[in-house]
N, C-alpha and C. Protein backbone atom coordinates (compact mmCIF):
# COMPACT_ATOMS: atom_id res chain seq x y z
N UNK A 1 0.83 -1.19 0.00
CA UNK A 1 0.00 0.00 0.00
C UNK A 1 0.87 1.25 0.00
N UNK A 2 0.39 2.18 -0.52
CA UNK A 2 1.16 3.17 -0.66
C UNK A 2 0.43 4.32 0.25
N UNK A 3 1.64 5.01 1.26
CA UNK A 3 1.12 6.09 2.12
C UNK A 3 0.14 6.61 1.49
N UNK A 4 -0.77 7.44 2.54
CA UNK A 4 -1.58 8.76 1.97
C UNK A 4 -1.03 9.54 2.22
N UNK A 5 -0.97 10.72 1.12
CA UNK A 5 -0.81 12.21 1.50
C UNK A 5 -1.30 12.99 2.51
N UNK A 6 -0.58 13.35 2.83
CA UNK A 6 -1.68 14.77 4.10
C UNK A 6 -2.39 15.98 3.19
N UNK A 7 -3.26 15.55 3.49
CA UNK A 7 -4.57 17.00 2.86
C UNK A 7 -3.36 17.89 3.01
N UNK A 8 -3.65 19.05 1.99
CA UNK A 8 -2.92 20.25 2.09
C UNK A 8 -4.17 21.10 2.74
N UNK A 9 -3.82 22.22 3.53
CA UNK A 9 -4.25 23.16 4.21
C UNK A 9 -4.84 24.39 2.94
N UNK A 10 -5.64 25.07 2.44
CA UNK A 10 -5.77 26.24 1.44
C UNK A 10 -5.00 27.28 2.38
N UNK A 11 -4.40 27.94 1.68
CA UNK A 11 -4.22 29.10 2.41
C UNK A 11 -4.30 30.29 1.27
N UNK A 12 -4.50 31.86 1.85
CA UNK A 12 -4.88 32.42 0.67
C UNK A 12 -3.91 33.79 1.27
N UNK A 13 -4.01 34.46 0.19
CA UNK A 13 -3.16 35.77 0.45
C UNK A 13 -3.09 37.19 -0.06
N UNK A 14 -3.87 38.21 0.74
CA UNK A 14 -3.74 39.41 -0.58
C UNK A 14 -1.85 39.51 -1.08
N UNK A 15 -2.07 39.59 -2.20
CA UNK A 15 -1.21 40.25 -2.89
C UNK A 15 -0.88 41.61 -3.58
N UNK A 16 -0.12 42.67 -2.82
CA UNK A 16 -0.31 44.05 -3.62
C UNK A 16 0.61 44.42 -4.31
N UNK A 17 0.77 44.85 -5.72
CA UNK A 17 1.97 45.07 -5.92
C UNK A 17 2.05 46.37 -6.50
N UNK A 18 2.76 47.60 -6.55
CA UNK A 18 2.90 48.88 -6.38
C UNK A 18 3.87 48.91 -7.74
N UNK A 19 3.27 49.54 -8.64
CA UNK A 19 4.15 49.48 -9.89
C UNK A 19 4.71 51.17 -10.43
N UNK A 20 4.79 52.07 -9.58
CA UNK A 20 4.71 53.52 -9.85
C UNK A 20 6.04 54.05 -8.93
N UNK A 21 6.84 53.26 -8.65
CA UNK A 21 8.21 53.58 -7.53
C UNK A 21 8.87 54.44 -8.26
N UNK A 22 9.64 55.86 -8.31
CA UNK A 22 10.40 56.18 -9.13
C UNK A 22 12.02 56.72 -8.15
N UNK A 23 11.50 56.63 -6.83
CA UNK A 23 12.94 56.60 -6.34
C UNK A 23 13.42 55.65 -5.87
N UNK A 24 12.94 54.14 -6.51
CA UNK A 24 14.20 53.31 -6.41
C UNK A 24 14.38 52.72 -4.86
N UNK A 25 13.25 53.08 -3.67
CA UNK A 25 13.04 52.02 -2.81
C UNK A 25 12.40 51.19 -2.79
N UNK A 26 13.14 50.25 -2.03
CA UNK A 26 12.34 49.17 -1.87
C UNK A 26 11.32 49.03 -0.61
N UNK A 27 9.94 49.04 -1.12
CA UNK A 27 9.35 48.95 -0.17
C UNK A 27 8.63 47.22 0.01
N UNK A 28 8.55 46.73 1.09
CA UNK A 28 8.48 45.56 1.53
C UNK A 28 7.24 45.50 2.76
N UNK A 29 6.07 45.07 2.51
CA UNK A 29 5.36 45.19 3.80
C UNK A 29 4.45 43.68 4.03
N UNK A 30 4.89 43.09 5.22
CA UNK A 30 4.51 41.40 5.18
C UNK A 30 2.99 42.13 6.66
N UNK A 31 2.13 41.03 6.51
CA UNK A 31 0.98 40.89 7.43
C UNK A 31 0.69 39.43 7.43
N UNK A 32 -0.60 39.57 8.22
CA UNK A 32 -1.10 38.23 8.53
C UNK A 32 -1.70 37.48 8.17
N UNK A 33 -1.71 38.20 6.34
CA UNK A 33 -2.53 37.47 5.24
C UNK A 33 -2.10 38.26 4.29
N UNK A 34 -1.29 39.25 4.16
CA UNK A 34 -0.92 40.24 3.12
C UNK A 34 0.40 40.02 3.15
N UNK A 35 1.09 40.73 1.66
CA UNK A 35 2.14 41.03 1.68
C UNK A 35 1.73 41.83 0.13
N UNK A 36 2.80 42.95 0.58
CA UNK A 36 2.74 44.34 -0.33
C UNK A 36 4.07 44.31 -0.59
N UNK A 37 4.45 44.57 -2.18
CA UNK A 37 5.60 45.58 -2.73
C UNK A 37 5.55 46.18 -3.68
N UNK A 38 6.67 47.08 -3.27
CA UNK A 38 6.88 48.02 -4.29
C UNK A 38 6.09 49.72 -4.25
N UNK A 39 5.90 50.22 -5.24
CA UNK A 39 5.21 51.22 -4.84
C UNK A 39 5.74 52.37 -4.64
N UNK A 40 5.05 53.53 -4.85
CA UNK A 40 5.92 54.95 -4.68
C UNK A 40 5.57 54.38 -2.47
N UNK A 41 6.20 56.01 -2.16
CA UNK A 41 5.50 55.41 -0.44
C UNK A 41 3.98 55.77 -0.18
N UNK A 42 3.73 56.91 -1.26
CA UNK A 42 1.80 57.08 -1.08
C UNK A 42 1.07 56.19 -1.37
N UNK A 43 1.50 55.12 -2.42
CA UNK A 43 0.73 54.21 -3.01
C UNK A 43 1.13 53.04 -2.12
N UNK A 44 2.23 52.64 -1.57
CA UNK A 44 2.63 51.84 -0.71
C UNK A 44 1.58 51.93 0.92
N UNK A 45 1.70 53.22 1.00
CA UNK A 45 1.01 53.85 2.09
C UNK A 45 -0.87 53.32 2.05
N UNK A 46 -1.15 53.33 1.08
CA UNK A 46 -2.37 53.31 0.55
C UNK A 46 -2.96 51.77 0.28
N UNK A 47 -1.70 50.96 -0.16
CA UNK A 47 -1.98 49.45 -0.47
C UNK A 47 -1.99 49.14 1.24
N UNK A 48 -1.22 49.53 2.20
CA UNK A 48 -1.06 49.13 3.17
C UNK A 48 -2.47 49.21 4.27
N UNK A 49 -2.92 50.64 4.13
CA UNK A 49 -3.96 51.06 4.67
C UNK A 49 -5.66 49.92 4.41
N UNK A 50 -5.40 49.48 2.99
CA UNK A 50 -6.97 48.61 2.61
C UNK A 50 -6.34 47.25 2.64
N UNK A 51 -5.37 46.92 3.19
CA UNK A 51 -5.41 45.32 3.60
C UNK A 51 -5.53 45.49 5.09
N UNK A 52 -4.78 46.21 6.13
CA UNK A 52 -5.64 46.24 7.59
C UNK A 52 -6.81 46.48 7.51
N UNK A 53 -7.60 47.42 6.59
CA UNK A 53 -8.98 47.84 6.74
C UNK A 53 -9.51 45.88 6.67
N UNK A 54 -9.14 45.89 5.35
CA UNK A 54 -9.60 44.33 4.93
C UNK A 54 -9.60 43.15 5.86
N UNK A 55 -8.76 42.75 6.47
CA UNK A 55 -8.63 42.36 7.93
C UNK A 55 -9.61 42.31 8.82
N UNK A 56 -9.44 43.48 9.43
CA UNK A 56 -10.61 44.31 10.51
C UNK A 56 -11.79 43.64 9.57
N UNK A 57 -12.60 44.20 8.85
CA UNK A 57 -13.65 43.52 7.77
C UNK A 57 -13.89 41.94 7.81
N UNK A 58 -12.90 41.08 7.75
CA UNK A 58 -12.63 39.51 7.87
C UNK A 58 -13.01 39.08 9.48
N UNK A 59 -12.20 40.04 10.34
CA UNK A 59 -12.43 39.70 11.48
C UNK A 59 -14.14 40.32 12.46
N UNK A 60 -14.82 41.20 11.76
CA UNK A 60 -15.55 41.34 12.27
C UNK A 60 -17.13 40.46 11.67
N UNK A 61 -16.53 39.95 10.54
CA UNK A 61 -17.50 38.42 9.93
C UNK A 61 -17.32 36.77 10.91
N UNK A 62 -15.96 37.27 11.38
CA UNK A 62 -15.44 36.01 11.98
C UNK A 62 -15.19 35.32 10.91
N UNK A 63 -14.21 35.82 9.77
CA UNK A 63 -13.68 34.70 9.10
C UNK A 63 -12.21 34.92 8.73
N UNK A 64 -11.87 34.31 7.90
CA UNK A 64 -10.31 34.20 7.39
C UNK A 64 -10.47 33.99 6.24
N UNK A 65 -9.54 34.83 5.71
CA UNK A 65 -9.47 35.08 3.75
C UNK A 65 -9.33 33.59 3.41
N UNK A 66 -9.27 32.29 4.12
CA UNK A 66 -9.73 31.13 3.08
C UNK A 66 -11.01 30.86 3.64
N UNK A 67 -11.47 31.11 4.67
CA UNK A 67 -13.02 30.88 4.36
C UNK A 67 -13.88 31.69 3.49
N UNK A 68 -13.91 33.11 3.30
CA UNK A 68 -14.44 33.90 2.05
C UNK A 68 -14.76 33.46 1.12
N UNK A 69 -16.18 33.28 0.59
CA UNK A 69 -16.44 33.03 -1.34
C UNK A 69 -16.17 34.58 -2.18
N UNK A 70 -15.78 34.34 -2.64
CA UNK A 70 -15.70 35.41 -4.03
C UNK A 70 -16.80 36.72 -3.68
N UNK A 71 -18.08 35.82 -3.32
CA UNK A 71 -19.04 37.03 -3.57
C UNK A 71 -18.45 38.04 -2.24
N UNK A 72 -18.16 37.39 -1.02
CA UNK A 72 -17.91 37.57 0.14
C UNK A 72 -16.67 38.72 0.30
N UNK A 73 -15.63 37.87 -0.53
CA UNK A 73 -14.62 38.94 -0.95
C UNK A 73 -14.43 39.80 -1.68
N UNK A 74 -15.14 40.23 -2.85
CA UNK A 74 -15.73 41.61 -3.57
C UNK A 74 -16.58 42.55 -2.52
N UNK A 75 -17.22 42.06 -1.70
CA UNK A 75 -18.04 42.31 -0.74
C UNK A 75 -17.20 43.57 -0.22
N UNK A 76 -16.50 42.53 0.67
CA UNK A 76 -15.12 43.73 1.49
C UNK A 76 -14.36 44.42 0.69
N UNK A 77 -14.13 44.31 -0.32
CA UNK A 77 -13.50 45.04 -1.35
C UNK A 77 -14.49 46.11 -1.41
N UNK A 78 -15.31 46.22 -1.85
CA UNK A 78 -16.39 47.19 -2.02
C UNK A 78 -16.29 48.22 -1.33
N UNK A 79 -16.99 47.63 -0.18
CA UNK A 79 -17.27 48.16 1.18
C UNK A 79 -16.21 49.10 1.88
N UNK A 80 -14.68 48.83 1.87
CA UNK A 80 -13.69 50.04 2.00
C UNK A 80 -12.96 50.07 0.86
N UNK A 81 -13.30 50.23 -0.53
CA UNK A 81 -13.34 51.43 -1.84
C UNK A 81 -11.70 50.91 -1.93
N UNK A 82 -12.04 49.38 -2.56
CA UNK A 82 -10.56 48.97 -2.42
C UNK A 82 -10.65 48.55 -4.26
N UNK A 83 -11.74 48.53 -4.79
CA UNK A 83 -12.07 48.33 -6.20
C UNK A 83 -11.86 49.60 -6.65
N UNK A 84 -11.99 49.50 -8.48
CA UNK A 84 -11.75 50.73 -8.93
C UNK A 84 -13.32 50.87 -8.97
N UNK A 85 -13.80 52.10 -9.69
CA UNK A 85 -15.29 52.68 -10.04
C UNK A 85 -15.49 52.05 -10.87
């Protein structure tokens, strides 16, 4: 018989990435479901600001970005103006 695998765990992750840097830092920002780079520092500043909002949002559903459906997660997106118009 051949072992079983161990279920893998989902895990999920915003990803931000800041494409407008023109002085050449590196900006680097890890969380507890996020990770951000790049970025001038306003836009860095700004990616940083709607993944805690996003968070806070997760945690006051009582869930975690792998329990979220899609609809759930446009939802919070919405809701703190993290989509475009």
């Amino acid at each position: 018989m051949k072992p079983r695998k161990k279920a893998k765990s989902k895990k999920a992750l915003l990803l931000g990435l800041g494409l407008d840097n023109k002085d050449h830092h590196k900006r680097v920002t890890k969380g507890e479901n996020f990770l951000l780079l790049g970025g001038s520092e306003e836009t860095h500043d700004h990616m940083t600001e709607k993944a805690i909002k996003f968070n806070e949002k997760l945690k006051q559903r009582g869930k975690t970005l792998e329990e979220v459906s899609k609809n759930e997660f446009l939802d919070i997106a919405h809701d703190i103006d993290m989509l475009p118009d």
